[in-house]
PDB file of N, CA and C in Angstrom:
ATOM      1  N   UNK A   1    -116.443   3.830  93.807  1.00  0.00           N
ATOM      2  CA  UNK A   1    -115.274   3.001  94.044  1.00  0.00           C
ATOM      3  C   UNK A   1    -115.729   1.562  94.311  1.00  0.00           C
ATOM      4  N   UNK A   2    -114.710   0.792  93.903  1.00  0.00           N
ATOM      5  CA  UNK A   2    -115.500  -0.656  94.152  1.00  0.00           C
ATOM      6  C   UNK A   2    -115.241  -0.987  95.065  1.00  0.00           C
ATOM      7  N   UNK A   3    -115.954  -2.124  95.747  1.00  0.00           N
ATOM      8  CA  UNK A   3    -115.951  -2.917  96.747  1.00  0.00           C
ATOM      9  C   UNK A   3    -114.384  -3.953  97.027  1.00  0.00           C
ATOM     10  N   UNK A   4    -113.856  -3.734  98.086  1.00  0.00           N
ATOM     11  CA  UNK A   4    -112.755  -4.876  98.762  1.00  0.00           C
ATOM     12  C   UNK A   4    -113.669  -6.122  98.458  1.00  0.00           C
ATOM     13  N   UNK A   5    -112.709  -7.184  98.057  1.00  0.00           N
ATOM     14  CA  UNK A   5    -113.402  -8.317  98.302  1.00  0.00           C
ATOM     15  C   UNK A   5    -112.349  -9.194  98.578  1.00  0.00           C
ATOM     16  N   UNK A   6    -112.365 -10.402  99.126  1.00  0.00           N
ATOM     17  CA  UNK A   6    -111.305 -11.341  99.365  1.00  0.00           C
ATOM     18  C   UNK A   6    -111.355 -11.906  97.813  1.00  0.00           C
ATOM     19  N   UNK A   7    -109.823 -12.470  97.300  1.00  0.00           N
ATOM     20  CA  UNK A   7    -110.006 -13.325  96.474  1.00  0.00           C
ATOM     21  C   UNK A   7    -110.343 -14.915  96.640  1.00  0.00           C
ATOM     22  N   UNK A   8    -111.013 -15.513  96.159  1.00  0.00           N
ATOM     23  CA  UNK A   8    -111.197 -17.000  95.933  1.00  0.00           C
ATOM     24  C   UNK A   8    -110.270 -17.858  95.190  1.00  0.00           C
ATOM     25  N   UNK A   9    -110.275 -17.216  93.826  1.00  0.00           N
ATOM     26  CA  UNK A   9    -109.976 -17.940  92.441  1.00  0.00           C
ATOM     27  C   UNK A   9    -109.639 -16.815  91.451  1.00  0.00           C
ATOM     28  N   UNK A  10    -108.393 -17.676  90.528  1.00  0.00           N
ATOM     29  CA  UNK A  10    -108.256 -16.713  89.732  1.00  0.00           C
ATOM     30  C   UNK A  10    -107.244 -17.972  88.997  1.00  0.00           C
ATOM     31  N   UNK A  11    -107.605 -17.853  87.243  1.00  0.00           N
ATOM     32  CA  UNK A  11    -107.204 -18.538  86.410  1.00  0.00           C
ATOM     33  C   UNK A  11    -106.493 -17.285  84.763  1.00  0.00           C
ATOM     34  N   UNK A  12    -105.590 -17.931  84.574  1.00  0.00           N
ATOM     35  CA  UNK A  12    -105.091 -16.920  83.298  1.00  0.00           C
ATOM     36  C   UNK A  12    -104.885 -18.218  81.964  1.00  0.00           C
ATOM     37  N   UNK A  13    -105.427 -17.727  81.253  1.00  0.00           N
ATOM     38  CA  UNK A  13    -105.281 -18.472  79.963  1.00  0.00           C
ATOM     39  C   UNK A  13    -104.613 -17.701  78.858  1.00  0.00           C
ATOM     40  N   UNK A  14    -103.937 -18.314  77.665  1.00  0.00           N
ATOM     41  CA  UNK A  14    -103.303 -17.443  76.774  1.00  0.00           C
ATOM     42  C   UNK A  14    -104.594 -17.322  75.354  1.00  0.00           C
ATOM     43  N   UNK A  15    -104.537 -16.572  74.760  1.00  0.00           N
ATOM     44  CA  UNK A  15    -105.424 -16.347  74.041  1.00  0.00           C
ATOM     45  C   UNK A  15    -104.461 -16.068  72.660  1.00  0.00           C
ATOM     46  N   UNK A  16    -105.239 -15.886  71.839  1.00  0.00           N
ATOM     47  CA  UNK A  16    -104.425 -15.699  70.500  1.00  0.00           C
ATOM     48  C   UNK A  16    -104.354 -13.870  70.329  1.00  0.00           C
ATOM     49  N   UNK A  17    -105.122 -13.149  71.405  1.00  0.00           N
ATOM     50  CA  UNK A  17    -104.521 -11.844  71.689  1.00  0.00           C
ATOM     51  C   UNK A  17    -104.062 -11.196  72.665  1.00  0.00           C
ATOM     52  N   UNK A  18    -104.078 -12.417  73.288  1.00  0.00           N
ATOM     53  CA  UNK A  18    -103.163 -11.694  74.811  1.00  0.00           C
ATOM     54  C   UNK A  18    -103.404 -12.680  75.408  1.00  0.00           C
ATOM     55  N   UNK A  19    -104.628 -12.693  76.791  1.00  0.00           N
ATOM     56  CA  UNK A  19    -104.375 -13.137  77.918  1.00  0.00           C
ATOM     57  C   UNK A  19    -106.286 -13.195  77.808  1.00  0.00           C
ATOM     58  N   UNK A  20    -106.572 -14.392  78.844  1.00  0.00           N
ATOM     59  CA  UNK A  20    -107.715 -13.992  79.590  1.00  0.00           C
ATOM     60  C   UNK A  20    -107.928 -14.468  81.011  1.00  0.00           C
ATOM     61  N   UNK A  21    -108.722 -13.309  81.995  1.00  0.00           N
ATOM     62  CA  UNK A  21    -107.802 -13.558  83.271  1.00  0.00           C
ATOM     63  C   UNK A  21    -109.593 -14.166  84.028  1.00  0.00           C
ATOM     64  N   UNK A  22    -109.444 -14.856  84.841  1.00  0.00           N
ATOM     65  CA  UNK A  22    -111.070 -15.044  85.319  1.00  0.00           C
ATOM     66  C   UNK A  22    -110.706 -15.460  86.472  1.00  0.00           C
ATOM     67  N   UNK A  23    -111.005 -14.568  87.468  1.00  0.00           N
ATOM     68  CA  UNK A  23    -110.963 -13.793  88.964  1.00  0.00           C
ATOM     69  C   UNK A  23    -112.759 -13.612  89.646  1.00  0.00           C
ATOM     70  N   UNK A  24    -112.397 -14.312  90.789  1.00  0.00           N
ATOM     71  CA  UNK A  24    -113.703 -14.708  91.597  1.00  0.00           C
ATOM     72  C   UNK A  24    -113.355 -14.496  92.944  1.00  0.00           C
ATOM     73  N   UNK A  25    -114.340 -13.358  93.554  1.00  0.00           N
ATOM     74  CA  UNK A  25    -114.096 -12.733  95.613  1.00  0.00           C
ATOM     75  C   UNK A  25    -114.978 -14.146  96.056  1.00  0.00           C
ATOM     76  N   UNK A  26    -115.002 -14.624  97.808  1.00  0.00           N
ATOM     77  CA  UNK A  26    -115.577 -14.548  97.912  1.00  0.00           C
ATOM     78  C   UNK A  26    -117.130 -14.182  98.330  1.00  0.00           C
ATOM     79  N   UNK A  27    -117.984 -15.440  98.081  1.00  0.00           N
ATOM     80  CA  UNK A  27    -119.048 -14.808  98.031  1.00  0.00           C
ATOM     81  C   UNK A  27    -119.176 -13.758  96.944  1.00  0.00           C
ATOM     82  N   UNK A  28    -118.970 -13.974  95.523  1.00  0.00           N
ATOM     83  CA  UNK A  28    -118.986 -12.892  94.699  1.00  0.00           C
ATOM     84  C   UNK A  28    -119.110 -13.995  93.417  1.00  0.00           C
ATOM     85  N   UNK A  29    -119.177 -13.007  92.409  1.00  0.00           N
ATOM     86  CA  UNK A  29    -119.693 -13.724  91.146  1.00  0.00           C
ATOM     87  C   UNK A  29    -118.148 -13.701  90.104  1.00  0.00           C
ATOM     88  N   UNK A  30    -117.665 -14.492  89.166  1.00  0.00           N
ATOM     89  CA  UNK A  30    -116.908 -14.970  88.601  1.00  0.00           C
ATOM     90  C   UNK A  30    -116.779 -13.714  87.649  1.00  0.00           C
ATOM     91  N   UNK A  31    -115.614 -13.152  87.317  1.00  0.00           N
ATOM     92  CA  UNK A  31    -115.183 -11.891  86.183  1.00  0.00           C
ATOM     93  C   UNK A  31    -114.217 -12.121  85.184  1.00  0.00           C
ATOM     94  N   UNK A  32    -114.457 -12.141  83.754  1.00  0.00           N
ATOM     95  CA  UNK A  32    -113.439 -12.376  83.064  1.00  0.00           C
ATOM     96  C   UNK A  32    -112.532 -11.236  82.096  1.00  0.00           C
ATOM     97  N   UNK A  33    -111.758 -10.967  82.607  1.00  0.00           N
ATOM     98  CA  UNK A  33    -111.072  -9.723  82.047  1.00  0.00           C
ATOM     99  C   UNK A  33    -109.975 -10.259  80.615  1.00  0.00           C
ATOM    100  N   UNK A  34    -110.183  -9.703  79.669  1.00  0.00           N
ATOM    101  CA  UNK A  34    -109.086  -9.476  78.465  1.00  0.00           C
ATOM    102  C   UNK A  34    -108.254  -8.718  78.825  1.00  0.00           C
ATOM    103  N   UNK A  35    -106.764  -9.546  78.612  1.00  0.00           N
ATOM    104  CA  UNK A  35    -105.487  -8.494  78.848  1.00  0.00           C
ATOM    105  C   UNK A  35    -104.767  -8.790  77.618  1.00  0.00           C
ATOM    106  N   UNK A  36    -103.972  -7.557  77.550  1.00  0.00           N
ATOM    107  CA  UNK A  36    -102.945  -7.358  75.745  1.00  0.00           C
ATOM    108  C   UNK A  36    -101.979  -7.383  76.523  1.00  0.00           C
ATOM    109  N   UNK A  37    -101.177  -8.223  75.209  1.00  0.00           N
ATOM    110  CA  UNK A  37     -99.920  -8.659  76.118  1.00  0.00           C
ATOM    111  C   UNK A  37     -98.605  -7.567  76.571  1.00  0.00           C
ATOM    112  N   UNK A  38     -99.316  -6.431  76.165  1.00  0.00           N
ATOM    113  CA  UNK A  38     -98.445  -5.568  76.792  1.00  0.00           C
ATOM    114  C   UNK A  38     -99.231  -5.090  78.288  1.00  0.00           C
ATOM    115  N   UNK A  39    -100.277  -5.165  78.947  1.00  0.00           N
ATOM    116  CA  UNK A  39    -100.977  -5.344  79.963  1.00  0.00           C
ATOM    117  C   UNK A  39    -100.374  -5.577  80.554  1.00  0.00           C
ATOM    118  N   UNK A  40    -100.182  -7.509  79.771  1.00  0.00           N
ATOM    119  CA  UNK A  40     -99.645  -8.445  80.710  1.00  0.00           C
ATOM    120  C   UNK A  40     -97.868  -8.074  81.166  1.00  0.00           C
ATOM    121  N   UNK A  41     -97.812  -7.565  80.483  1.00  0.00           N
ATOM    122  CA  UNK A  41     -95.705  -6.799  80.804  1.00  0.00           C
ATOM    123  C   UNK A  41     -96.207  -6.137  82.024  1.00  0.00           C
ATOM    124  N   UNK A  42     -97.186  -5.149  82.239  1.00  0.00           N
ATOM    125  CA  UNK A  42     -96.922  -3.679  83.374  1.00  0.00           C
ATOM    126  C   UNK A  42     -97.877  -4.585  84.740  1.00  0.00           C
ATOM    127  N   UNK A  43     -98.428  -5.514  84.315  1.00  0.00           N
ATOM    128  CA  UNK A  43     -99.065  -6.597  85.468  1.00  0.00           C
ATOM    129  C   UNK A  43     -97.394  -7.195  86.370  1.00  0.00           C
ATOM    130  N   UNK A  44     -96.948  -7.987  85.360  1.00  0.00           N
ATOM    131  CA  UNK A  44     -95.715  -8.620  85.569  1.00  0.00           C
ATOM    132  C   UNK A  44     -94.998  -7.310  86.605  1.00  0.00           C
ATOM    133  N   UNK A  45     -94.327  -6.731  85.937  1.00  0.00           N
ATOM    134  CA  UNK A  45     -93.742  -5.613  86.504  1.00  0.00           C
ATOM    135  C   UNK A  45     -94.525  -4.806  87.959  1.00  0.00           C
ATOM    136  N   UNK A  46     -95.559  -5.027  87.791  1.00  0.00           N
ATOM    137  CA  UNK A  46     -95.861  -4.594  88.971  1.00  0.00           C
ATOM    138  C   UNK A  46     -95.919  -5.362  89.865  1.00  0.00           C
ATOM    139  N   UNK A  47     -96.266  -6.779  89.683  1.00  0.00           N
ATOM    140  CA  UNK A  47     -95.856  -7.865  90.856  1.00  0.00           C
ATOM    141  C   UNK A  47     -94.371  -8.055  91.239  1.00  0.00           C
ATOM    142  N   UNK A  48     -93.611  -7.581  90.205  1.00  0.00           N
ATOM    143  CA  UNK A  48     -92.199  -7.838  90.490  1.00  0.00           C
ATOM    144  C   UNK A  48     -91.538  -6.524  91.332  1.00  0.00           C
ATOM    145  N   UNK A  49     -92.123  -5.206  91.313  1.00  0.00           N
ATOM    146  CA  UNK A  49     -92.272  -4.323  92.304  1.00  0.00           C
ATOM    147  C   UNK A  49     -92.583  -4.475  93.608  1.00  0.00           C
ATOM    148  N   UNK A  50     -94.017  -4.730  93.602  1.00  0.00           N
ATOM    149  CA  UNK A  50     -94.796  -5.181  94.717  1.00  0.00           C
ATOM    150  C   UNK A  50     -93.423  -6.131  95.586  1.00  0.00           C
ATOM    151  N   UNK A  51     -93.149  -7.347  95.142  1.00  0.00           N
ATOM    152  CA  UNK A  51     -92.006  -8.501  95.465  1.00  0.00           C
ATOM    153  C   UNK A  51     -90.872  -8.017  95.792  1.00  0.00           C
ATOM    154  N   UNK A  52     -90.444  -6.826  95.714  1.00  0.00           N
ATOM    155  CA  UNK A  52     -89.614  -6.123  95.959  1.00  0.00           C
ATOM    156  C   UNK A  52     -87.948  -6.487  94.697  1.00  0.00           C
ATOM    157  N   UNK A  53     -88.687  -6.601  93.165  1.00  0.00           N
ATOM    158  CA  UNK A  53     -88.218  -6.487  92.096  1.00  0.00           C
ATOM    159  C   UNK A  53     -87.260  -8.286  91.970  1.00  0.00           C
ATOM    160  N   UNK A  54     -86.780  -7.873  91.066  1.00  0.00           N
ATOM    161  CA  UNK A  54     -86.075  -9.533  90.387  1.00  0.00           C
ATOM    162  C   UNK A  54     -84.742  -9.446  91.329  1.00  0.00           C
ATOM    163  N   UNK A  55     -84.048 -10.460  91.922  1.00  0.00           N
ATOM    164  CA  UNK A  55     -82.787 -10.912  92.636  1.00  0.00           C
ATOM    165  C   UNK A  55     -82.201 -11.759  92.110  1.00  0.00           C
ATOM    166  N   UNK A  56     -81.509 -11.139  91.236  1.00  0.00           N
ATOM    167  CA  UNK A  56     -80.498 -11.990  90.337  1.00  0.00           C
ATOM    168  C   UNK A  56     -78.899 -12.791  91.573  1.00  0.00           C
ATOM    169  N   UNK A  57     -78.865 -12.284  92.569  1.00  0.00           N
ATOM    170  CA  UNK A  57     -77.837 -12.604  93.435  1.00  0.00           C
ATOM    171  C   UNK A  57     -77.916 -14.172  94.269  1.00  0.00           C
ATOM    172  N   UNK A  58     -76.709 -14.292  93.738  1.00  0.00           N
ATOM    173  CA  UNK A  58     -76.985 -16.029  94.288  1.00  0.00           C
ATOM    174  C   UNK A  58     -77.268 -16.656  92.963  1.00  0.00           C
ATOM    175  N   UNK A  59     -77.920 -16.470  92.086  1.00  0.00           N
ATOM    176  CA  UNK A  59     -78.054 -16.734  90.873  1.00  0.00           C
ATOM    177  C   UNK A  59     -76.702 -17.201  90.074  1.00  0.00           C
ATOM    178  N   UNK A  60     -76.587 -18.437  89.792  1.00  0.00           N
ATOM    179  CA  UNK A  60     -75.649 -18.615  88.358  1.00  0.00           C
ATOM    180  C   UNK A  60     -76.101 -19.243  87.415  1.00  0.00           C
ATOM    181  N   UNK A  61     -75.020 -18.477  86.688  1.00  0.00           N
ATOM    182  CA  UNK A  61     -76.059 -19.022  85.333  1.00  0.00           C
ATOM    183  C   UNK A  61     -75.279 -20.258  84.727  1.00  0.00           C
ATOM    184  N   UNK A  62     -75.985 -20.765  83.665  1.00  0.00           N
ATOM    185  CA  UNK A  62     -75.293 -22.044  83.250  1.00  0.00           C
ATOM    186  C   UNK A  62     -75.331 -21.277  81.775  1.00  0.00           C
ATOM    187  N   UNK A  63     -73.266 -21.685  81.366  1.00  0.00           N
ATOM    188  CA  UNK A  63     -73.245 -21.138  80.225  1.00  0.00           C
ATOM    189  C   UNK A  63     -73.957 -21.974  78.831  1.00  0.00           C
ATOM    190  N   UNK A  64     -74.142 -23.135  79.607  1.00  0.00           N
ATOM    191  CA  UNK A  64     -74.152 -24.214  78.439  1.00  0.00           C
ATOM    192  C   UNK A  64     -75.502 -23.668  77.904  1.00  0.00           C
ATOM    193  N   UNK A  65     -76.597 -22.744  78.233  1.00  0.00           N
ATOM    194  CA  UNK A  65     -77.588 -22.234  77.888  1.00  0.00           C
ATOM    195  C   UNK A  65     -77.429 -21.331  76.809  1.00  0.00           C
TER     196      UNK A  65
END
């Protein structure tokens, strides 16, 4: 199992196949992970879980959109 580490840094760039994510603990060495952009959907979704999901309330919308 891996090690807890605090995060430092963490950068996401778009790529022409998804995503690339480069995440650094510290005191730890720099990691660059490839994500497909369907990854990047169940990432999303899980932060929006975690957040306790999307709150559309209070929200209006503008029709002119």
């Amino acid at each position: 199992m891996a090690k807890l580490q605090l995060l430092e840094t963490f950068s996401l760039q778009e790529t022409e196949d998804g995503y690339r994510l480069l995440v650094s603990a510290v005191g730890g060495e720099a990691l660059y992970v490839s994500i497909t952009p369907d990854q990047m959907d169940d990432i999303i979704e899980s932060l929006e879980a975690a957040m306790g999901g999307e709150d559309d309330e209070g929200v209006e919308e503008d029709e002119a959109f």
